[in-house]
PDB file of N, CA and C in Angstrom:
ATOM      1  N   UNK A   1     107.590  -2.212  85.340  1.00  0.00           N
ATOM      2  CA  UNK A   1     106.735  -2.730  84.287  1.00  0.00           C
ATOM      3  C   UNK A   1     106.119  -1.535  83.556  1.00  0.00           C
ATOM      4  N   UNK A   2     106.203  -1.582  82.274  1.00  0.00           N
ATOM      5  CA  UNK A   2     105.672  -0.359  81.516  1.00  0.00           C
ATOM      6  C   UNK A   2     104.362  -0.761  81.228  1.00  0.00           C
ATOM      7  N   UNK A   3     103.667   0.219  80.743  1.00  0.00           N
ATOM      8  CA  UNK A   3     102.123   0.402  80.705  1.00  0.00           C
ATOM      9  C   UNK A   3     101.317  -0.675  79.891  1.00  0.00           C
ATOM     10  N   UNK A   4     102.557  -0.731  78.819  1.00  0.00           N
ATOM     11  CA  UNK A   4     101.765  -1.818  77.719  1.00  0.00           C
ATOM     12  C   UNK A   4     102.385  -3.264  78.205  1.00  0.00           C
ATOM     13  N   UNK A   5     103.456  -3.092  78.999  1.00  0.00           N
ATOM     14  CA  UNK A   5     103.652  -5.223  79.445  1.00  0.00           C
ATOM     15  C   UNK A   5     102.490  -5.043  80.609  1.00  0.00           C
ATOM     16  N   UNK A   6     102.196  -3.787  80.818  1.00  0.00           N
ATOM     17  CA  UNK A   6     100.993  -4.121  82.202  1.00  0.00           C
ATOM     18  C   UNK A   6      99.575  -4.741  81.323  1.00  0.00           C
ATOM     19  N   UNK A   7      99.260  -3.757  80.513  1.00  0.00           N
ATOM     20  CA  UNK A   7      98.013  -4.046  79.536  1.00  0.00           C
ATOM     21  C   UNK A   7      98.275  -5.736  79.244  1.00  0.00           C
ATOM     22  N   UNK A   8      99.316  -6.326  78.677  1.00  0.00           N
ATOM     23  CA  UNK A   8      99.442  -7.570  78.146  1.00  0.00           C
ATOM     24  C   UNK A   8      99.332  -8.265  79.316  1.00  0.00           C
ATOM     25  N   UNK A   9      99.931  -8.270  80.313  1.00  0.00           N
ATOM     26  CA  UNK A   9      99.463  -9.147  81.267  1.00  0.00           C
ATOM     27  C   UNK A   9      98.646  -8.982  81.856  1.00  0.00           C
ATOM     28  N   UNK A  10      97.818  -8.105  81.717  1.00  0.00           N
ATOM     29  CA  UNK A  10      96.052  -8.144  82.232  1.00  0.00           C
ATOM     30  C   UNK A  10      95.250  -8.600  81.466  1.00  0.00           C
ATOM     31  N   UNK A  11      95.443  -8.358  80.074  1.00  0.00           N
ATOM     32  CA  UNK A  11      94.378  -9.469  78.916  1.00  0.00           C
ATOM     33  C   UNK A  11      94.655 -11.046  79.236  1.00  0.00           C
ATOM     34  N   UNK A  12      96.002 -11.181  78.933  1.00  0.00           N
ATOM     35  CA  UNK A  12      96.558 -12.690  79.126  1.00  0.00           C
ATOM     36  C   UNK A  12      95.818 -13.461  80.632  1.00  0.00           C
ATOM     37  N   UNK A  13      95.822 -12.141  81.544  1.00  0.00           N
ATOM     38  CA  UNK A  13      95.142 -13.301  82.763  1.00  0.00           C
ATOM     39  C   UNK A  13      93.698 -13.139  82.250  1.00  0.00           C
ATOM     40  N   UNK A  14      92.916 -12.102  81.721  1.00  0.00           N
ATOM     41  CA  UNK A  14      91.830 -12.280  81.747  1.00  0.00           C
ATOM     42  C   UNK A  14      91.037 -13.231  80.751  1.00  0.00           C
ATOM     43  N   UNK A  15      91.962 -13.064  79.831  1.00  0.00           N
ATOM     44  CA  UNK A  15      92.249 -14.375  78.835  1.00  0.00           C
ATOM     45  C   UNK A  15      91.902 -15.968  79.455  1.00  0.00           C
ATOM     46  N   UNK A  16      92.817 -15.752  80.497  1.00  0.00           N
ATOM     47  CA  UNK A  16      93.324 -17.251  81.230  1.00  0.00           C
ATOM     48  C   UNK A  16      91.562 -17.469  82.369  1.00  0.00           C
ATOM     49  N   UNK A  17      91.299 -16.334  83.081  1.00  0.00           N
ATOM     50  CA  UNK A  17      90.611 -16.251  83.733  1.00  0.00           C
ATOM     51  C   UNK A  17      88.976 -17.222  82.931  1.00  0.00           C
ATOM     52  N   UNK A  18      89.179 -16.234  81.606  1.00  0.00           N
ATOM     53  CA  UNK A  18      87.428 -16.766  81.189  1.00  0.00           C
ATOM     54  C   UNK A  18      87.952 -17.953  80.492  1.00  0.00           C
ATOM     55  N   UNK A  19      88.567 -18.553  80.165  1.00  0.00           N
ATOM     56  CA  UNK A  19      88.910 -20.077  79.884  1.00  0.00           C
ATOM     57  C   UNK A  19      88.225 -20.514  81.014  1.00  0.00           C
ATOM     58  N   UNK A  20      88.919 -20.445  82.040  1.00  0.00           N
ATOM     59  CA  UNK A  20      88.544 -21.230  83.660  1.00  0.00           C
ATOM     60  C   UNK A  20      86.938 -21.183  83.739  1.00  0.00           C
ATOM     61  N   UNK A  21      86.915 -19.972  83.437  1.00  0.00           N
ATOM     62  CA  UNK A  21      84.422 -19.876  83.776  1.00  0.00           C
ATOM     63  C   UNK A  21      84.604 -20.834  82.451  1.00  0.00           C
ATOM     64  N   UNK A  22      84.495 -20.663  81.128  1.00  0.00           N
ATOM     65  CA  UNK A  22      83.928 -21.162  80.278  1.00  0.00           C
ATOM     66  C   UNK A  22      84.191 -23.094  80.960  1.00  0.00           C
ATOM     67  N   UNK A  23      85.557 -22.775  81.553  1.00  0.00           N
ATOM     68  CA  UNK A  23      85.521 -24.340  81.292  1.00  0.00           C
ATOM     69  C   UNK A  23      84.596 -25.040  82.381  1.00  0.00           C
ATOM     70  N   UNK A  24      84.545 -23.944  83.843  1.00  0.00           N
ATOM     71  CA  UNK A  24      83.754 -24.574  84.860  1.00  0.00           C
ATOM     72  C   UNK A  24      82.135 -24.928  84.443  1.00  0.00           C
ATOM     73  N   UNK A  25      81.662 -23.823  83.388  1.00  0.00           N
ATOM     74  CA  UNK A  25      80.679 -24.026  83.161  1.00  0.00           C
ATOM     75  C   UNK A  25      80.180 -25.265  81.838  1.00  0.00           C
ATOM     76  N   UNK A  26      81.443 -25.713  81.684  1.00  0.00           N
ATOM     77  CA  UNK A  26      80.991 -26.773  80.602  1.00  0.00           C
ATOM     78  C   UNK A  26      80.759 -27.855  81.655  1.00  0.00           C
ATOM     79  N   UNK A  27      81.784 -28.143  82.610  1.00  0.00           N
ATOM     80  CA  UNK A  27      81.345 -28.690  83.497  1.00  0.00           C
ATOM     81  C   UNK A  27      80.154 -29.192  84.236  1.00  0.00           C
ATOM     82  N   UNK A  28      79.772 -28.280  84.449  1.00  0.00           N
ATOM     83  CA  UNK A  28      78.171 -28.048  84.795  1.00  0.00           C
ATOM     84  C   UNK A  28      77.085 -28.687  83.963  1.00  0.00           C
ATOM     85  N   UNK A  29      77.073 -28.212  83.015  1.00  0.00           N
ATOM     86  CA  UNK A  29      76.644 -28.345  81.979  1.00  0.00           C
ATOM     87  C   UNK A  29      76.526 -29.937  81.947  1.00  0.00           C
ATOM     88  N   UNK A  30      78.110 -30.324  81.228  1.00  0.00           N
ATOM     89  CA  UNK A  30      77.772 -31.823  81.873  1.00  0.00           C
ATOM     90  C   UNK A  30      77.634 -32.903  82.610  1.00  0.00           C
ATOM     91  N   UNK A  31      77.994 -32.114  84.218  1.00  0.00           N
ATOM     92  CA  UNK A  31      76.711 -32.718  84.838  1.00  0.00           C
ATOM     93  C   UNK A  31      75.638 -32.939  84.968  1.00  0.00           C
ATOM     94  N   UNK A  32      75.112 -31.666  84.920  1.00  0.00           N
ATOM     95  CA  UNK A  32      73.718 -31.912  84.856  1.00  0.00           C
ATOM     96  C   UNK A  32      72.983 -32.623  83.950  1.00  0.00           C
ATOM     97  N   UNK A  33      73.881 -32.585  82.458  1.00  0.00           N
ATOM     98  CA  UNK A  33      73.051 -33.987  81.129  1.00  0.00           C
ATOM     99  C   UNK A  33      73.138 -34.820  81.851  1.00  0.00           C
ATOM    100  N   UNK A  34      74.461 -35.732  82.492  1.00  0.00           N
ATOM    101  CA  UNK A  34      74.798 -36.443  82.799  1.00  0.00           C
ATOM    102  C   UNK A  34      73.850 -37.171  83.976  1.00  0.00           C
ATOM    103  N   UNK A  35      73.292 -36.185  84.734  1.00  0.00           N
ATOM    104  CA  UNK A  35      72.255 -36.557  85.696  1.00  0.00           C
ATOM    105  C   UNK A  35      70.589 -36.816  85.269  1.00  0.00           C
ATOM    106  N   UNK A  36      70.795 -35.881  84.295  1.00  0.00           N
ATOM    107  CA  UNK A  36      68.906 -36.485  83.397  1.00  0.00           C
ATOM    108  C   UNK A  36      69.099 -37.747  82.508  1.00  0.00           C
ATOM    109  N   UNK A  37      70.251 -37.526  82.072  1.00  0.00           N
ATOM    110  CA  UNK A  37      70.554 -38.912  81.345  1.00  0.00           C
ATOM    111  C   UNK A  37      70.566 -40.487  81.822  1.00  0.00           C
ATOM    112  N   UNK A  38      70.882 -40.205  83.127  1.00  0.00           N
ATOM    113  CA  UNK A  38      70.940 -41.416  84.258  1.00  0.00           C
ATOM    114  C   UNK A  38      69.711 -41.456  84.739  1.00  0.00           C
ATOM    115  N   UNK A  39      68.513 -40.517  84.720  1.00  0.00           N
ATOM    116  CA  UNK A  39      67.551 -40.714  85.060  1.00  0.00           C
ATOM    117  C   UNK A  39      66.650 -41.312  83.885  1.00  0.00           C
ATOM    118  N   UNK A  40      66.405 -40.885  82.583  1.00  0.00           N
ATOM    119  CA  UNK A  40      66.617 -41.031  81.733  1.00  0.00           C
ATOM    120  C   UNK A  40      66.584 -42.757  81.334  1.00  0.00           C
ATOM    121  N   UNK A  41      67.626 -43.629  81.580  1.00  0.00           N
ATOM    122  CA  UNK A  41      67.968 -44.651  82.015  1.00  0.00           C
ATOM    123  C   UNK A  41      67.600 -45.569  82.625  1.00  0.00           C
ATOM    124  N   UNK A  42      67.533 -44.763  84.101  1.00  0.00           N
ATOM    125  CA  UNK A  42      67.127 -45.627  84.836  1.00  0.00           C
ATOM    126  C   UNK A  42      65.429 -46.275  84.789  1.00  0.00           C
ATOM    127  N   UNK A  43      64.588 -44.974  83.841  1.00  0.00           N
ATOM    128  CA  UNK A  43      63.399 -45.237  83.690  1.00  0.00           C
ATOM    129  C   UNK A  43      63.141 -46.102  82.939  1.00  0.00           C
ATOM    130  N   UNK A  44      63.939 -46.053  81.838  1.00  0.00           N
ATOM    131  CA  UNK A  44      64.191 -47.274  80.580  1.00  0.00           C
ATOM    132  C   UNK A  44      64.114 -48.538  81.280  1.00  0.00           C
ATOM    133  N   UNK A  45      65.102 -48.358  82.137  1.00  0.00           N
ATOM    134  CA  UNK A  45      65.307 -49.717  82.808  1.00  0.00           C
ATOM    135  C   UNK A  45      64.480 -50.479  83.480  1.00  0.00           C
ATOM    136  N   UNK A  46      64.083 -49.933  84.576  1.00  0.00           N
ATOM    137  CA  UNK A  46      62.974 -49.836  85.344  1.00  0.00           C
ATOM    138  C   UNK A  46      61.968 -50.042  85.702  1.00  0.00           C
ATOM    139  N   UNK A  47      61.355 -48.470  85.098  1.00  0.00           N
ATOM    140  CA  UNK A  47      60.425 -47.843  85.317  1.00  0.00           C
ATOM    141  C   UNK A  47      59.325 -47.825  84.330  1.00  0.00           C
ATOM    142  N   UNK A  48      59.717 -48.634  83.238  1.00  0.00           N
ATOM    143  CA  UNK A  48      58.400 -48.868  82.016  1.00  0.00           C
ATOM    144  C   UNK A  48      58.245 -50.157  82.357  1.00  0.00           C
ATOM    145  N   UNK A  49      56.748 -49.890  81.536  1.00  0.00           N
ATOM    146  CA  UNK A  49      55.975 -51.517  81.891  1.00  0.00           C
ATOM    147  C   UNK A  49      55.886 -52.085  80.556  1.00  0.00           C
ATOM    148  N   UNK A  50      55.947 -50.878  79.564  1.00  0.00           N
ATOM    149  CA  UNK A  50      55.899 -51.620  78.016  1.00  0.00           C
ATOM    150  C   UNK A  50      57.519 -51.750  77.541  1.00  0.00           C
ATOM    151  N   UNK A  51      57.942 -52.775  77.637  1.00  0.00           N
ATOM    152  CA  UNK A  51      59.269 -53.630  77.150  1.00  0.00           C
ATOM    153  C   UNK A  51      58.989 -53.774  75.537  1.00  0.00           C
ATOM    154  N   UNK A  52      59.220 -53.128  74.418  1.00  0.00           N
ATOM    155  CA  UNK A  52      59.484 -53.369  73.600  1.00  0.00           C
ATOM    156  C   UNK A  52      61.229 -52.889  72.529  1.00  0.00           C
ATOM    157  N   UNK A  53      60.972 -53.130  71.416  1.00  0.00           N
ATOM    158  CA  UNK A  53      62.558 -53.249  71.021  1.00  0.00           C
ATOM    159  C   UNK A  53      63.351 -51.643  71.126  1.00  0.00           C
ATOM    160  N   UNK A  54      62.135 -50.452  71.181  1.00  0.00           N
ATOM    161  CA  UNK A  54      62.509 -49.319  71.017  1.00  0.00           C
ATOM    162  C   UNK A  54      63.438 -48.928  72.389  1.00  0.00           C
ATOM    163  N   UNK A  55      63.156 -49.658  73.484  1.00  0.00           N
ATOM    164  CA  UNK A  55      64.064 -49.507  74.558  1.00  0.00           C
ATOM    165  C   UNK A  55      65.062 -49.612  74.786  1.00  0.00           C
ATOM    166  N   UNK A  56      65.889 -50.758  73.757  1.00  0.00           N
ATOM    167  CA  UNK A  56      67.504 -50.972  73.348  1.00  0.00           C
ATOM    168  C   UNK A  56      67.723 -50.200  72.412  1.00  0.00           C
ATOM    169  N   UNK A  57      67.185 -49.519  71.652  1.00  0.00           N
ATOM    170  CA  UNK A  57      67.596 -48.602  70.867  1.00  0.00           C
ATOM    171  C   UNK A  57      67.503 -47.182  72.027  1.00  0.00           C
ATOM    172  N   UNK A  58      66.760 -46.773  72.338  1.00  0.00           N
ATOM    173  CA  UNK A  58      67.258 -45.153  73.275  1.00  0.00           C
ATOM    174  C   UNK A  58      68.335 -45.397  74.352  1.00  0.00           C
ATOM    175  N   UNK A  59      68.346 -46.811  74.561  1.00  0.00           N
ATOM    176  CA  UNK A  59      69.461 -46.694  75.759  1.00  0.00           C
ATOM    177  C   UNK A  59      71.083 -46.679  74.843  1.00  0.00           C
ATOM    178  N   UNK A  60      71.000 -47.600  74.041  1.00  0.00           N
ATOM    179  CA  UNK A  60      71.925 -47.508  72.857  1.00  0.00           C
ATOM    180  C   UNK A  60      72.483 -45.775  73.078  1.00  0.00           C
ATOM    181  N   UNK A  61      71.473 -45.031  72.339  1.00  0.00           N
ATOM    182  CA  UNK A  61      71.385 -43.615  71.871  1.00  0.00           C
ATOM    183  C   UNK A  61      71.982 -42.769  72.994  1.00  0.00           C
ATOM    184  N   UNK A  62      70.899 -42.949  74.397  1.00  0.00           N
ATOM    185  CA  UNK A  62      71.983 -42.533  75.533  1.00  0.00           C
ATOM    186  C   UNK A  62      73.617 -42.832  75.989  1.00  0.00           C
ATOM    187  N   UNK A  63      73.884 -43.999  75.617  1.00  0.00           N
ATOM    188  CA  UNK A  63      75.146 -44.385  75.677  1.00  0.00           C
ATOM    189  C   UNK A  63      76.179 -44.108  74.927  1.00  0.00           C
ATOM    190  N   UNK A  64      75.304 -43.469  73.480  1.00  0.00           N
ATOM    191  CA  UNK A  64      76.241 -42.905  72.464  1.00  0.00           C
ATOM    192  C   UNK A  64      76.803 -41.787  72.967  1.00  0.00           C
ATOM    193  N   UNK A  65      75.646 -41.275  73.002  1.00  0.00           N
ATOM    194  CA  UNK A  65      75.586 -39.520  73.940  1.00  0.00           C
ATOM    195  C   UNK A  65      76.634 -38.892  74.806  1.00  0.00           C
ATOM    196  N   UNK A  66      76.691 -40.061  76.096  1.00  0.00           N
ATOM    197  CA  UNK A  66      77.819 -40.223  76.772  1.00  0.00           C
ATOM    198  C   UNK A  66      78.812 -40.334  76.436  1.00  0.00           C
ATOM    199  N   UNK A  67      79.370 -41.074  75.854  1.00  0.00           N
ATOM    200  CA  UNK A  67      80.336 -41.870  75.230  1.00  0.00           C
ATOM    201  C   UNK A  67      81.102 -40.306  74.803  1.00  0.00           C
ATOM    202  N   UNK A  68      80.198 -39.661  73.765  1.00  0.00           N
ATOM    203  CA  UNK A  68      80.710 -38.469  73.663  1.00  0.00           C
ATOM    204  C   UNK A  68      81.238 -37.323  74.466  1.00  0.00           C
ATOM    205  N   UNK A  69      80.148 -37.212  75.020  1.00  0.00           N
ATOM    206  CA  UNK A  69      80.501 -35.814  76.187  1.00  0.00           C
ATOM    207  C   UNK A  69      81.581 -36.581  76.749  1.00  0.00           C
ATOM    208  N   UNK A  70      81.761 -37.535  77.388  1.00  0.00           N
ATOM    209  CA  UNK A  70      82.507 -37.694  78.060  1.00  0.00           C
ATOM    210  C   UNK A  70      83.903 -38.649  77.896  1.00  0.00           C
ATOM    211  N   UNK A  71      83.774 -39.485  77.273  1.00  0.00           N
ATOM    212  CA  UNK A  71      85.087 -40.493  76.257  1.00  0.00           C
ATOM    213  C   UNK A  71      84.618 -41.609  76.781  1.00  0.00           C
ATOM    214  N   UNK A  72      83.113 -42.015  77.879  1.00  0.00           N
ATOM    215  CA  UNK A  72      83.144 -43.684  78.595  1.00  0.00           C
ATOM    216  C   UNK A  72      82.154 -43.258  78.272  1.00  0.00           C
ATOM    217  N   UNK A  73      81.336 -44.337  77.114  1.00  0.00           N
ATOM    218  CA  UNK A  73      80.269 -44.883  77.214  1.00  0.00           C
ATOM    219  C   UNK A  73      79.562 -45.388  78.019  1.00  0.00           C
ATOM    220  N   UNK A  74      80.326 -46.274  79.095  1.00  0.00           N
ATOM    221  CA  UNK A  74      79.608 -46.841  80.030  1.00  0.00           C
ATOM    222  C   UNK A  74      79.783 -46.008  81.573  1.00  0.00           C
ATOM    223  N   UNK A  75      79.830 -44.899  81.320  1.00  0.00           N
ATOM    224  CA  UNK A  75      79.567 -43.749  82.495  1.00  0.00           C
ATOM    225  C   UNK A  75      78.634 -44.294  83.397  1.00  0.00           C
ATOM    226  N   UNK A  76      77.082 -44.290  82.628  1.00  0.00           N
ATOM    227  CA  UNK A  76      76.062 -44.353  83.272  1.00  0.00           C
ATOM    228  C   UNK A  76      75.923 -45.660  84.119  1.00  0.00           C
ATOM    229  N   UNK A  77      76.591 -46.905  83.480  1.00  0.00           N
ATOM    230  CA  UNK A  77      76.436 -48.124  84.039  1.00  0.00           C
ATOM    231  C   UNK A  77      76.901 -48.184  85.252  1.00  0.00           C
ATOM    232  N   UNK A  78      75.981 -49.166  86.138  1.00  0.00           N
ATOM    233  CA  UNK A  78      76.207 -49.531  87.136  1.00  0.00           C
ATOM    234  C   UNK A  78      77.724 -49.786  87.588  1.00  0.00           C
ATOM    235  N   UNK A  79      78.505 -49.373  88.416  1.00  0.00           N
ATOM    236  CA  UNK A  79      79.881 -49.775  88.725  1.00  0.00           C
ATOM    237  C   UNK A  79      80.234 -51.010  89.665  1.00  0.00           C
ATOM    238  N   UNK A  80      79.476 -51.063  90.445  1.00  0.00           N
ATOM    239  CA  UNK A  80      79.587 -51.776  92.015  1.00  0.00           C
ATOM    240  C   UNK A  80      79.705 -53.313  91.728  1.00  0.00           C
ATOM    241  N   UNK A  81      80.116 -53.403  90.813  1.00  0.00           N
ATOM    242  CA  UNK A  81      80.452 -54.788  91.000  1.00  0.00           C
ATOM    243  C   UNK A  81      81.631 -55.296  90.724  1.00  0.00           C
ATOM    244  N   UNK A  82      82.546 -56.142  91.209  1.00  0.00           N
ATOM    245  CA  UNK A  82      83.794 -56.670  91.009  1.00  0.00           C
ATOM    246  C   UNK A  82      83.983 -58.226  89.913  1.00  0.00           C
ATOM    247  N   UNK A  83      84.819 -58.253  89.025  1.00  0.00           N
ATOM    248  CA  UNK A  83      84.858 -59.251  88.071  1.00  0.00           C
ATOM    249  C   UNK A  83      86.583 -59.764  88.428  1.00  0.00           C
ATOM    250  N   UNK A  84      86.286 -60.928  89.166  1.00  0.00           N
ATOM    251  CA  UNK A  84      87.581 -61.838  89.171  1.00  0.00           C
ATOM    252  C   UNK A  84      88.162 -61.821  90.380  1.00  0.00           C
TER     253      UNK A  84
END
């Protein structure tokens, strides 16, 4: 291997390498929204005592949110239940 296919295949992995961090750390990233967001939520749900209309609108907003980061809107929703 000559000096410069060595050089090219050391950028190319290092290339390849910080893809992998950047991507682990998007990851992260959205977990952790993903976990204030569900908290987030769950307080909406919950955890307030004043029920008015502004509460279907932020959960709306959270669900948009999701929907994005992740392609399922209904991420956050409850799963555990079976239909049929």
């Amino acid at each position: 291997m000559t000096k410069a296919e060595n050089r090219a295949a050391a950028r190319a992995y290092h290339q390849e390498r910080m893809r992998q961090r950047d991507e682990e750390a998007r990851a992260r990233h959205v977990a952790a929204d993903l976990t204030e967001l569900g908290r987030l939520r769950h307080y909406l749900i919950f955890g307030r005592k004043d029920h008015r209309a502004d509460r279907e609108k932020l959960m709306n907003a959270i669900d948009d949110y999701v929907g994005e980061m992740t392609g399922d809107r209904t991420a956050l929703h409850a799963k555990n239940h079976k239909c049929g």
